[in-house]
C-alpha atoms as a PDB file:
ATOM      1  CA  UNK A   1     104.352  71.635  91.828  1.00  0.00           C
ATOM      2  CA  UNK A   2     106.324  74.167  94.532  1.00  0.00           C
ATOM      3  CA  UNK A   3     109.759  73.309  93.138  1.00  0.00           C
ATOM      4  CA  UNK A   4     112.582  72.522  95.721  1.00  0.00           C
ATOM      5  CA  UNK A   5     111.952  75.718  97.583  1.00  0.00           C
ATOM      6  CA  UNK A   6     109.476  75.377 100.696  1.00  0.00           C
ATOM      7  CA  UNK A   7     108.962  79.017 100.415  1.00  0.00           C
ATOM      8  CA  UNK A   8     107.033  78.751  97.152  1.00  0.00           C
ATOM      9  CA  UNK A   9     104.468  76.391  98.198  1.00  0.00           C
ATOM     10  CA  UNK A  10     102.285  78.439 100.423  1.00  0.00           C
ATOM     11  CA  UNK A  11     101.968  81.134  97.452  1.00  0.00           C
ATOM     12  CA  UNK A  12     101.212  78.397  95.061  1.00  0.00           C
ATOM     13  CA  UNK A  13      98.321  76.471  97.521  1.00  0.00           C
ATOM     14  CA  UNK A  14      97.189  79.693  98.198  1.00  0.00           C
ATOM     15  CA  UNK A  15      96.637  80.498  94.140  1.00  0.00           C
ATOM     16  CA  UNK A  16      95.347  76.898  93.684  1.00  0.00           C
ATOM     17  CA  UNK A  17      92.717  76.970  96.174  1.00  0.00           C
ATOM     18  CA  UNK A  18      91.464  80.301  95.176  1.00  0.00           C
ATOM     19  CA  UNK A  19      91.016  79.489  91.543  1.00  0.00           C
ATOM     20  CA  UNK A  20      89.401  76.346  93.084  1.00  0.00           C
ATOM     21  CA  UNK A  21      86.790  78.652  95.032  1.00  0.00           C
ATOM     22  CA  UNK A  22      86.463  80.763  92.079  1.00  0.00           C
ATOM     23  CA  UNK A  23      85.493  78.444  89.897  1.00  0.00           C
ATOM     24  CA  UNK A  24      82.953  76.845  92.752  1.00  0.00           C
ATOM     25  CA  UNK A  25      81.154  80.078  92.353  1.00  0.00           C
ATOM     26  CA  UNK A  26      80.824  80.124  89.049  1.00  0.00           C
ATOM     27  CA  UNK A  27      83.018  83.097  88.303  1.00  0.00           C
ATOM     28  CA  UNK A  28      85.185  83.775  85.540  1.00  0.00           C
ATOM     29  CA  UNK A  29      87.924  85.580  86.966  1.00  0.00           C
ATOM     30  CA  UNK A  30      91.118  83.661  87.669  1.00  0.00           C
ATOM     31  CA  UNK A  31      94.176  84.074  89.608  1.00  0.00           C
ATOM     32  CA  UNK A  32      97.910  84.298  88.439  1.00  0.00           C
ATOM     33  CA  UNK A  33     100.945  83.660  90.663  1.00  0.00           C
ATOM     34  CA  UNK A  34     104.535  84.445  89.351  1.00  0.00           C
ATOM     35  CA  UNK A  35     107.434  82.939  91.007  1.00  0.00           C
ATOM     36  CA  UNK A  36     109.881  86.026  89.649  1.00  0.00           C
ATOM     37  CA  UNK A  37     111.315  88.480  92.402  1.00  0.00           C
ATOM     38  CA  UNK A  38     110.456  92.182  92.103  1.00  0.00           C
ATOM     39  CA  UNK A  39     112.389  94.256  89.339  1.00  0.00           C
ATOM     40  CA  UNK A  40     115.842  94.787  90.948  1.00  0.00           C
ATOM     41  CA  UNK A  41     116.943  96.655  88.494  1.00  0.00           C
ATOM     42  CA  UNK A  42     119.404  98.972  90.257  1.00  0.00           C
ATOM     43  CA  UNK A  43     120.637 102.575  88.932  1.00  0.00           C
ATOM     44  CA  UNK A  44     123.036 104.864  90.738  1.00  0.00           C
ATOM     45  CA  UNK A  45     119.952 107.285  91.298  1.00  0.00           C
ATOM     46  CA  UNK A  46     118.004 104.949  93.163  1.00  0.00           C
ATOM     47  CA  UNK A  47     120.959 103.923  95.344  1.00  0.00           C
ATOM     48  CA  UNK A  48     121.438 107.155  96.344  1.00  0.00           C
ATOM     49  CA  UNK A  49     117.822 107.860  96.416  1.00  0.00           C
ATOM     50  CA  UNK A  50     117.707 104.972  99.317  1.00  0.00           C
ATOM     51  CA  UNK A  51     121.045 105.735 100.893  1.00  0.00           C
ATOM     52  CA  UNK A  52     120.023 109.339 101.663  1.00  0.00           C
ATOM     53  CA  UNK A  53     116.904 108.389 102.668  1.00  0.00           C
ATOM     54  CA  UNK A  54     117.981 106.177 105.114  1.00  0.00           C
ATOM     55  CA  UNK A  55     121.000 108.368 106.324  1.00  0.00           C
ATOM     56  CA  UNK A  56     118.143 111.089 107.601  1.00  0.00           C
ATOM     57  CA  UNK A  57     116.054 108.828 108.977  1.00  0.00           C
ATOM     58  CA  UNK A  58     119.163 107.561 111.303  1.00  0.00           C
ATOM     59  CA  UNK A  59     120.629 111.046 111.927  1.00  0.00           C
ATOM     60  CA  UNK A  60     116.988 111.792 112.687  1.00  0.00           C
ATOM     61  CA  UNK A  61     116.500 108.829 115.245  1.00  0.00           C
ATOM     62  CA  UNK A  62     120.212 109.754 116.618  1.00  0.00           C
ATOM     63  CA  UNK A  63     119.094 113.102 117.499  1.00  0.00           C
ATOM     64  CA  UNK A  64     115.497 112.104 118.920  1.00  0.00           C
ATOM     65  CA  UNK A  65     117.137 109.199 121.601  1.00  0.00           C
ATOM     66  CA  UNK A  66     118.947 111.438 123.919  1.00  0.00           C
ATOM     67  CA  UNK A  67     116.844 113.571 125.235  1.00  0.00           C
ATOM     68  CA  UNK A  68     114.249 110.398 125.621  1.00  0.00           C
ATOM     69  CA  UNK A  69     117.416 109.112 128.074  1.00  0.00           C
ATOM     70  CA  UNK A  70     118.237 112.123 129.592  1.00  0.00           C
ATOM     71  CA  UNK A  71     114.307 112.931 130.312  1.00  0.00           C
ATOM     72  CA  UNK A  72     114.207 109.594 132.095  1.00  0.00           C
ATOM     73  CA  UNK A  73     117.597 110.373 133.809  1.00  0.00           C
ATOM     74  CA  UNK A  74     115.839 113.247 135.288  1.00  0.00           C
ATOM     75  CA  UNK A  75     112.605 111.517 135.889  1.00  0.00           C
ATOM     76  CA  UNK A  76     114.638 108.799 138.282  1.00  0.00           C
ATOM     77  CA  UNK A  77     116.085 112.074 140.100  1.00  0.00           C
ATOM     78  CA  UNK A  78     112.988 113.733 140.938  1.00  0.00           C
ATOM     79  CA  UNK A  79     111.608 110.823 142.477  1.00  0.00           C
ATOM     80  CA  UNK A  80     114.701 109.624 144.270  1.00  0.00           C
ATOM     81  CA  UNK A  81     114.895 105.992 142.503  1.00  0.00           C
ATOM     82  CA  UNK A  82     118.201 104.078 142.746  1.00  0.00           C
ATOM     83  CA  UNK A  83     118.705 100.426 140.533  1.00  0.00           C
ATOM     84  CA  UNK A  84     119.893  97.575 142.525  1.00  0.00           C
END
């Protein structure tokens, strides 16, 4: 029933026992579980959508860190700490 893949049987117990309680309960609803990955249906838009995205969020980080070192930097001066 979960194929040769481990990674499919917890979705798959997980469906089966639901529709199991549902159907202890006396409900009509049921559960589906598809096995398919998400729509990867990749355009150049998208790609570049993602990559720019990502690119600020990094140049974004990059400028943030620095300070947060140098701050401590300054922090360890005032107080006269040394590292072993």
């Amino acid at each position: 029933m979960c194929g040769p893949e481990p990674i499919n049987c917890f979705p798959v117990l997980v469906n089966i026992l639901s529709n199991t309680f549902l159907r202890l309960l006396n409900s009509t609803a049921r559960l589906r579980l598809w096995s398919q990955l998400f729509y990867t249906g990749e355009t150049p838009e998208l790609r570049n959508y993602i990559f720019f995205g990502l690119f600020t969020y990094l140049l974004v980080l990059a400028a943030g860190l620095p300070p947060l070192f140098a701050m401590s930097n300054v922090e360890d001066y005032k107080v006269k700490s040394t590292s072993c």
